[in-house]
N, C-alpha and C. Protein backbone atom coordinates (compact mmCIF):
# COMPACT_ATOMS: atom_id res chain seq x y z
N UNK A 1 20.97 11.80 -19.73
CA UNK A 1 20.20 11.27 -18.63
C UNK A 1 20.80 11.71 -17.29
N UNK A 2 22.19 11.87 -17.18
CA UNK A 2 22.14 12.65 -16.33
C UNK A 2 22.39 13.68 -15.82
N UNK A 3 21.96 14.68 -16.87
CA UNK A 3 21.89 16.16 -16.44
C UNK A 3 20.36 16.07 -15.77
N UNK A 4 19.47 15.34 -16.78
CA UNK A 4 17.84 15.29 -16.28
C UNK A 4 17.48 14.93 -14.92
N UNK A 5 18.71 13.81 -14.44
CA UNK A 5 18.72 12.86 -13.25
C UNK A 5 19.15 14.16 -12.17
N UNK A 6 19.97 14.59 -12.22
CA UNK A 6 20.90 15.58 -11.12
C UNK A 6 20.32 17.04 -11.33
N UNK A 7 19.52 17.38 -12.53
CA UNK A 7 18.95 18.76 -12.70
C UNK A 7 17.50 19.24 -12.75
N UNK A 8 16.96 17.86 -13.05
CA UNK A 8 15.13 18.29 -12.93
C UNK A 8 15.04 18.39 -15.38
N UNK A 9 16.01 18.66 -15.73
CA UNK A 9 15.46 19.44 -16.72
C UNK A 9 16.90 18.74 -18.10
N UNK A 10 16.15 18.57 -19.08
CA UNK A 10 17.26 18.35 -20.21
C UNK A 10 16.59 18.80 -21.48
N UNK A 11 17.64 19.57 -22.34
CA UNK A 11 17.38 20.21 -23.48
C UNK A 11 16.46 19.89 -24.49
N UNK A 12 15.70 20.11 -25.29
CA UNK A 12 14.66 19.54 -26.39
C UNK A 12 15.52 18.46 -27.34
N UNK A 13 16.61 19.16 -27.57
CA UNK A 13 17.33 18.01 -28.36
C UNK A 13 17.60 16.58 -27.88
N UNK A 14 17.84 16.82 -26.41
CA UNK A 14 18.43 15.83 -25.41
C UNK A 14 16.87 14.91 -25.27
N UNK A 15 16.11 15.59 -25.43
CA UNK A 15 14.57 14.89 -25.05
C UNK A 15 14.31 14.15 -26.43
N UNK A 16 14.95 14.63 -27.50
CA UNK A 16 14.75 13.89 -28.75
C UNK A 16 15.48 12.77 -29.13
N UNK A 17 16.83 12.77 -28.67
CA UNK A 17 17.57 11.80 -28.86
C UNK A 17 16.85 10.32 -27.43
N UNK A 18 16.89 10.54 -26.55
CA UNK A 18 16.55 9.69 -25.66
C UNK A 18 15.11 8.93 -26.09
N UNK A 19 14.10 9.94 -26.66
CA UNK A 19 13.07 9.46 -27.37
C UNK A 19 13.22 8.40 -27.96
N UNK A 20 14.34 8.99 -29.49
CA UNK A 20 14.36 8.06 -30.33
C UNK A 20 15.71 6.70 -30.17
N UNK A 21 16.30 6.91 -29.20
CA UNK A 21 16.83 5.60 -28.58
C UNK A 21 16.00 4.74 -28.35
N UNK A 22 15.21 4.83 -26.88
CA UNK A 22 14.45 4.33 -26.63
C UNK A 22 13.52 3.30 -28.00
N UNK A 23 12.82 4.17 -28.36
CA UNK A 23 11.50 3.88 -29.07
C UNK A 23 11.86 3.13 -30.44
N UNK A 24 13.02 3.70 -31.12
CA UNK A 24 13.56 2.60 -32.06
C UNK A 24 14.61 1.61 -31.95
N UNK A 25 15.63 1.93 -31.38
CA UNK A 25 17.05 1.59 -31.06
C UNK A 25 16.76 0.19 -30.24
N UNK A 26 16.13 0.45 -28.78
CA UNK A 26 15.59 -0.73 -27.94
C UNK A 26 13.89 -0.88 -28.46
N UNK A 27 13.79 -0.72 -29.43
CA UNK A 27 12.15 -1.04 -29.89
C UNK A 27 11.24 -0.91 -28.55
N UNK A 28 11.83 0.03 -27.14
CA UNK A 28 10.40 0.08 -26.47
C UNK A 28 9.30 0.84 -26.85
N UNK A 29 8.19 0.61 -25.93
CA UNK A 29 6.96 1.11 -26.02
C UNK A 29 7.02 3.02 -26.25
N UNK A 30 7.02 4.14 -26.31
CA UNK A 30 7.45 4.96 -26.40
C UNK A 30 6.88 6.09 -25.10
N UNK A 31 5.45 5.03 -23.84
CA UNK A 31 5.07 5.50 -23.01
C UNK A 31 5.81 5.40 -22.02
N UNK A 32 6.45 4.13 -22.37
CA UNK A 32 7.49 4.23 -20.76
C UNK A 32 8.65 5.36 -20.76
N UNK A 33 8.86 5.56 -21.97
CA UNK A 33 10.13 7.17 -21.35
C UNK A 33 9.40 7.97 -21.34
N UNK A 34 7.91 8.77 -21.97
CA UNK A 34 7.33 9.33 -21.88
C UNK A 34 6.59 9.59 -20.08
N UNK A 35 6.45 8.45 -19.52
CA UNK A 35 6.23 8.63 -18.48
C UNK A 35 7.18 8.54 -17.52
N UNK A 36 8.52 8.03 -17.53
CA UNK A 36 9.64 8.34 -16.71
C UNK A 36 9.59 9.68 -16.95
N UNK A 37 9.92 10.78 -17.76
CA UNK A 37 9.76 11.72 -18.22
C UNK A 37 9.31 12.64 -17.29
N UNK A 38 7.98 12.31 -17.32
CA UNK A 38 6.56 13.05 -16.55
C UNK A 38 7.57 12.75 -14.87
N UNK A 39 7.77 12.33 -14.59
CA UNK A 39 8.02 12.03 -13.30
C UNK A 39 9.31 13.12 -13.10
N UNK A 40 10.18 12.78 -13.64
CA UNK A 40 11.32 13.48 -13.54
C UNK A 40 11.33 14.94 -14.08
N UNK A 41 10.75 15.06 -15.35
CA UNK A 41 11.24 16.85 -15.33
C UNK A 41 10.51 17.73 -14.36
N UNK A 42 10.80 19.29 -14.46
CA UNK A 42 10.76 19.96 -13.20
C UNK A 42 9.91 20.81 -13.94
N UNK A 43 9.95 20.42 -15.82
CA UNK A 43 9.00 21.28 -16.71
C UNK A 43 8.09 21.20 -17.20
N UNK A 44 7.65 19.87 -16.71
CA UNK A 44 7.01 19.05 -17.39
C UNK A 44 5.92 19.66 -17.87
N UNK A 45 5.12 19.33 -19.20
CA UNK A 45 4.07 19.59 -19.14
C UNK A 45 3.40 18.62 -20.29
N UNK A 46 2.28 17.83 -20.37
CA UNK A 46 1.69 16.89 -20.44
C UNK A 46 1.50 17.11 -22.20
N UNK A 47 0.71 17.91 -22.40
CA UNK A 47 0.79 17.93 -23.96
C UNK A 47 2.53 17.98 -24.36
N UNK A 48 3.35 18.69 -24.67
CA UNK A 48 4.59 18.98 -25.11
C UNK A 48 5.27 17.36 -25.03
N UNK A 49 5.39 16.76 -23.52
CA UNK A 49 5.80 15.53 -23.26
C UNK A 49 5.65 14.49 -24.06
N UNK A 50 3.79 14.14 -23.85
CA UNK A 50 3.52 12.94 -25.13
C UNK A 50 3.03 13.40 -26.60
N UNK A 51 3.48 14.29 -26.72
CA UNK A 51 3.62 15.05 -28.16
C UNK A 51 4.90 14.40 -28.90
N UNK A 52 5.80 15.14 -28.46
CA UNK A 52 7.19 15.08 -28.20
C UNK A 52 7.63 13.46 -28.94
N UNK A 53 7.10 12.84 -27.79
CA UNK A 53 7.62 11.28 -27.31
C UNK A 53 7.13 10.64 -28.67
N UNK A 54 6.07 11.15 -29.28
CA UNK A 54 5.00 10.41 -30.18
C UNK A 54 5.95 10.53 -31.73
N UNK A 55 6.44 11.77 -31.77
CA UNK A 55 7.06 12.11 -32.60
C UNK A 55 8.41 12.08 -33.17
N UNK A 56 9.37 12.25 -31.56
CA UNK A 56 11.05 11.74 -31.56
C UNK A 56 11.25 10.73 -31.51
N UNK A 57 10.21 9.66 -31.39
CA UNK A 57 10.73 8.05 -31.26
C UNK A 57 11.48 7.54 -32.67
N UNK A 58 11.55 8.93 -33.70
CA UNK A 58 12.03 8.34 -35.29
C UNK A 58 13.48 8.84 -35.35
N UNK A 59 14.01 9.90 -34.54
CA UNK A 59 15.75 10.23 -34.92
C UNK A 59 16.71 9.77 -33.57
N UNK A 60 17.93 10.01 -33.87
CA UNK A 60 19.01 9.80 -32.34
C UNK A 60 20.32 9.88 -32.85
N UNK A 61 20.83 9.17 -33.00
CA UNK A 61 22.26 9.72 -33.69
C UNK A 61 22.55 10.95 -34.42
N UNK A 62 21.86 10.70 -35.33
CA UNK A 62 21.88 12.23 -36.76
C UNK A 62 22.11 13.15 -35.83
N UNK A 63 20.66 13.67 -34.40
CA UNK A 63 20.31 14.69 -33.97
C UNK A 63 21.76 15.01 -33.15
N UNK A 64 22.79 14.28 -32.37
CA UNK A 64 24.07 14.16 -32.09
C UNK A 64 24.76 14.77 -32.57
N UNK A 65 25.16 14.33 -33.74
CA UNK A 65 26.17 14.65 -34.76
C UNK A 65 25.91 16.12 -35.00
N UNK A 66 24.47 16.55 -35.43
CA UNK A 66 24.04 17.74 -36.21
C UNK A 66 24.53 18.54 -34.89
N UNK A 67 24.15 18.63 -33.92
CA UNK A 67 23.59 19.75 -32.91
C UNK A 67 25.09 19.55 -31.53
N UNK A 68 25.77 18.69 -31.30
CA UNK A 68 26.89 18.41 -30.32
C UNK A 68 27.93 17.93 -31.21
N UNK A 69 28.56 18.43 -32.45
CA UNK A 69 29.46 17.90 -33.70
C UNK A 69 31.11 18.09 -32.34
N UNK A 70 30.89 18.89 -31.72
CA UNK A 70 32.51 19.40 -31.38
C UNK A 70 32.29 18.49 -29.30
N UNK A 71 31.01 18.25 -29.26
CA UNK A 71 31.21 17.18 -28.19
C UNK A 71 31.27 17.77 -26.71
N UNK A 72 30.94 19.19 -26.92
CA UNK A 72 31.03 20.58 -25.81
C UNK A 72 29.65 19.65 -24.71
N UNK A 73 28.33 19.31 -25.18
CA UNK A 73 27.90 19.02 -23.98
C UNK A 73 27.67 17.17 -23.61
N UNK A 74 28.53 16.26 -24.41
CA UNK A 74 28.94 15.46 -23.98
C UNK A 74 29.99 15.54 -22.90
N UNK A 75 30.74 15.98 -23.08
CA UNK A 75 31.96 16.10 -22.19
C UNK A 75 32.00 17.58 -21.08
N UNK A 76 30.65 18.11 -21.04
CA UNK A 76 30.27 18.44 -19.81
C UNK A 76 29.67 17.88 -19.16
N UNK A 77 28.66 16.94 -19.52
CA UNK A 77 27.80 15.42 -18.63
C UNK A 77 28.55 14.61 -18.42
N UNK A 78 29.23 13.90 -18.97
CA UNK A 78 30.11 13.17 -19.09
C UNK A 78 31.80 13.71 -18.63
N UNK A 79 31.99 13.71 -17.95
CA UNK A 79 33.60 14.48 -17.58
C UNK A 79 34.43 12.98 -18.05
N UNK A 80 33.92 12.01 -18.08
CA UNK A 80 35.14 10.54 -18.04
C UNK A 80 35.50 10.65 -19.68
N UNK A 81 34.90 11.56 -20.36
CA UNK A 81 34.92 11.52 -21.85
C UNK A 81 35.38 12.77 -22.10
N UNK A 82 35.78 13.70 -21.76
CA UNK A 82 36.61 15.10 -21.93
C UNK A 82 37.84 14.83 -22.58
N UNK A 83 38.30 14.11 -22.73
CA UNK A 83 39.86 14.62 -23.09
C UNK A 83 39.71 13.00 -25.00
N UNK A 84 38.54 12.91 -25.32
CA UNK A 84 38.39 12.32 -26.30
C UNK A 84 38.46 12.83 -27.59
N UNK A 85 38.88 12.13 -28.17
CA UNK A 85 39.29 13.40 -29.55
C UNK A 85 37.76 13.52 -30.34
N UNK A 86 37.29 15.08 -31.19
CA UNK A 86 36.37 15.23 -31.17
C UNK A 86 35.63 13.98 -32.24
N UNK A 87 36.65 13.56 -33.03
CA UNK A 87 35.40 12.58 -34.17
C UNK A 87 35.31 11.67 -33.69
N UNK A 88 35.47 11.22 -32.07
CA UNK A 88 34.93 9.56 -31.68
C UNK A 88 34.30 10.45 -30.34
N UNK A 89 33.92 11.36 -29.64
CA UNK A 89 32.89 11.89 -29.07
C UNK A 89 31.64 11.49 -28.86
N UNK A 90 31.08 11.35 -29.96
CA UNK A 90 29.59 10.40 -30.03
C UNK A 90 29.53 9.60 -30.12
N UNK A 91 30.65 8.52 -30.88
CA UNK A 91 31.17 7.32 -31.18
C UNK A 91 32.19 6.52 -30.45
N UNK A 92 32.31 6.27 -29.08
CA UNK A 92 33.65 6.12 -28.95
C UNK A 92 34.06 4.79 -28.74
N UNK A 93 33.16 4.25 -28.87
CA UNK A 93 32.85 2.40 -29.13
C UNK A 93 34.25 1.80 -30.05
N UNK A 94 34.03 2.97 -30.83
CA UNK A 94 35.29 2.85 -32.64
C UNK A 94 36.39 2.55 -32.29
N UNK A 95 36.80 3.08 -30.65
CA UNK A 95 38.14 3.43 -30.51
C UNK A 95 38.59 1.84 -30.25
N UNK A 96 39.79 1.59 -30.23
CA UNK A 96 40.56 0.14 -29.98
C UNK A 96 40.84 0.55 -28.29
N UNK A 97 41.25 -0.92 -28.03
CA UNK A 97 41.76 -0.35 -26.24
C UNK A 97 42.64 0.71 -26.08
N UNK A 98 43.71 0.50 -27.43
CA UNK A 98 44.51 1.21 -26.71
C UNK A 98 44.49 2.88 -26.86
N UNK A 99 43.78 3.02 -27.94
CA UNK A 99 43.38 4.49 -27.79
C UNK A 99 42.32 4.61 -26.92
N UNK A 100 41.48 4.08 -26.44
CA UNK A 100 40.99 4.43 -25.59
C UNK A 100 41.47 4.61 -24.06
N UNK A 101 42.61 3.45 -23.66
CA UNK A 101 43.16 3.71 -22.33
C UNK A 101 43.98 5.05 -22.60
N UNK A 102 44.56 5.41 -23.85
CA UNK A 102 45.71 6.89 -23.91
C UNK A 102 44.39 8.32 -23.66
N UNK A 103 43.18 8.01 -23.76
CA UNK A 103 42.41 9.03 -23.82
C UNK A 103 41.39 9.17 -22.32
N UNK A 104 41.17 7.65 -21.87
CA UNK A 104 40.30 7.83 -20.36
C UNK A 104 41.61 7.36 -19.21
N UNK A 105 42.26 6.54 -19.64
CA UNK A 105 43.18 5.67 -18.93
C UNK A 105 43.36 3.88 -18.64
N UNK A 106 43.83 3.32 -17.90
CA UNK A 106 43.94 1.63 -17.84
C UNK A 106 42.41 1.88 -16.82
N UNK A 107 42.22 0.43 -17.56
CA UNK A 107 40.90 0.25 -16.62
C UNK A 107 41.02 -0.91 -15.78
N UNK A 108 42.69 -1.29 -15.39
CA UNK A 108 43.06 -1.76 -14.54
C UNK A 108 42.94 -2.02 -13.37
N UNK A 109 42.78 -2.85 -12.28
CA UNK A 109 42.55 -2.39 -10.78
C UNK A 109 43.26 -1.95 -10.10
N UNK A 110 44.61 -1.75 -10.75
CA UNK A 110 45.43 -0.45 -9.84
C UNK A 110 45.22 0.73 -10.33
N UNK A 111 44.85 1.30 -11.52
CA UNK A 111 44.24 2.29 -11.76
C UNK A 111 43.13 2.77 -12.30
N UNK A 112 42.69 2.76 -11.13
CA UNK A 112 40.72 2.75 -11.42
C UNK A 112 40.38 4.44 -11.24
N UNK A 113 41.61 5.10 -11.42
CA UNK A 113 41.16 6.78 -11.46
C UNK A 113 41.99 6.97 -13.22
N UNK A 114 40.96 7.66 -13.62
CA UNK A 114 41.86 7.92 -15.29
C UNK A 114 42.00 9.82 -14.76
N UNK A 115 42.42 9.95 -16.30
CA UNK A 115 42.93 11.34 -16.31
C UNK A 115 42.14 12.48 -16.01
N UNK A 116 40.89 12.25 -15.91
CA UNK A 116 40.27 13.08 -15.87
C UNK A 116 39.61 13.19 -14.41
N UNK A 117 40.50 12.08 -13.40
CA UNK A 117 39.72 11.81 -11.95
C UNK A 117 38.31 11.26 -11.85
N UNK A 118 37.83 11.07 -13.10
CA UNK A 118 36.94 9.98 -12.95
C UNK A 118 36.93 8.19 -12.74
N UNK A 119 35.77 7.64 -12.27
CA UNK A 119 36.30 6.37 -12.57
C UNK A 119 36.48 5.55 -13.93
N UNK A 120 37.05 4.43 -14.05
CA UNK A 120 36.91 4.29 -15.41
C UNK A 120 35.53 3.30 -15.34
N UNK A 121 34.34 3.65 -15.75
CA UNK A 121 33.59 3.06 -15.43
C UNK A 121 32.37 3.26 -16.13
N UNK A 122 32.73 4.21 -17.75
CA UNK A 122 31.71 4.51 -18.33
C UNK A 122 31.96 3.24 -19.46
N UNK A 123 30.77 2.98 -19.94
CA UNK A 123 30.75 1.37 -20.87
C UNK A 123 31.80 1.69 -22.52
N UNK A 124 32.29 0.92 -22.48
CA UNK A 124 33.00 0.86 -23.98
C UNK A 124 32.13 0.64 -24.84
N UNK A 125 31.38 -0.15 -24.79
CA UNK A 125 29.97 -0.54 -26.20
C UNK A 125 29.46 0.18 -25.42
N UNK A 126 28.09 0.47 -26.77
CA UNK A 126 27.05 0.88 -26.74
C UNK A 126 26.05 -0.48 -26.16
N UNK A 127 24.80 -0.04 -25.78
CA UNK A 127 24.02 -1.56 -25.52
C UNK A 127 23.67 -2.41 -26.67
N UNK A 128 23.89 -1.58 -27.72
CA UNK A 128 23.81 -2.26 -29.31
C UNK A 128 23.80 -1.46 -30.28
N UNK A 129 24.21 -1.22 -31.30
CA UNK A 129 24.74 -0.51 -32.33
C UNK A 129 23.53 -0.94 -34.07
N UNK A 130 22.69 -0.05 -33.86
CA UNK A 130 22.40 -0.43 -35.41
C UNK A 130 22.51 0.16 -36.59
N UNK A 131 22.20 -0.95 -37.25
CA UNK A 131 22.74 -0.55 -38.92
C UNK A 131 23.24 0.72 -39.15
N UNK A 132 21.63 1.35 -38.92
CA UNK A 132 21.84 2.46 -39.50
C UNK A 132 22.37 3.53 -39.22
N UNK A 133 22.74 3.29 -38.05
CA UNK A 133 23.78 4.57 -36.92
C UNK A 133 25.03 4.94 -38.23
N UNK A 134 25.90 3.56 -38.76
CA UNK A 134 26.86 3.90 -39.72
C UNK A 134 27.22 4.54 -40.57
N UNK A 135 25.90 4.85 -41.12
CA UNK A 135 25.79 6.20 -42.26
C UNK A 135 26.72 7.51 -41.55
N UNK A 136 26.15 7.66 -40.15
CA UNK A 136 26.74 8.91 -39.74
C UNK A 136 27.60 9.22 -38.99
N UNK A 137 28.37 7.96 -39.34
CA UNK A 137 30.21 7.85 -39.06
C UNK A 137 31.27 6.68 -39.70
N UNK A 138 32.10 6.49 -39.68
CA UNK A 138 33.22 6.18 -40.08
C UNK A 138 33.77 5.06 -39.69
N UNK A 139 33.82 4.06 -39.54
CA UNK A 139 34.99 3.29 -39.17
C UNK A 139 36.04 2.90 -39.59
N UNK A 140 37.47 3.10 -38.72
CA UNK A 140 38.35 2.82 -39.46
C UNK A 140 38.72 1.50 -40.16
């Protein structure tokens, strides 16, 4: 969301996963990202869009794992997540505090810059985690 936000434009895969967040994950309607969508890309085009939307509202994780396994364009959108080791990349909810402060930093108020000069300020949970995400990872 925000390469789409800062670039006009995000990858087919990236349009599939957000789909199927949306549309299953938060059970919304599947017109409202479809029409945030329309507003925001720079490519838009009306068939492809609610085609698309009608159809990706069924995958999201899997498409992650399969297509960003090594985490190359997470942690180019994301810079606060670069220095994460690659099997909690998509997952990094998994991590305990304290691997997570050795990997972003303290999310302390004296140090509110981590290693990577970002803030620490990207969410530890997810907005909710379901079932079936587990199949396609691990917990320790």
């Amino acid at each position: 969301m925000i390469e789409l936000r800062e670039s006009g434009f995000m990858s087919n895969r990236g349009r599939q996963n957000v789909a199927s967040f949306l549309a299953k994950d938060l059970e919304l309607d599947w017109r409202i990202g479809a029409e945030w969508f329309e507003s925001a890309l720079l490519d838009y085009d009306p068939c492809s869009n609610y085609g698309n939307w009608q159809y990706d509202s069924l995958i999201q994780f899997k498409q992650a794992k399969d297509y960003d396994s090594q985490g190359d364009y997470v942690k180019h959108w994301i810079p606060a997540l670069k220095n994460f080791p690659t099997n909690r990349i998509q997952s990094p909810w998994l991590m305990n505090s304290q691997e997570w402060d050795q990997h972003l930093g303290s999310s302390t108020k004296e140090d509110k810059e981590n290693k990577t000069g970002q803030k620490d300020d990207y969410p530890r949970r997810p907005i909710l985690e379901q079932q079936a995400w587990k199949k396609h990872y691990q917990r320790r």
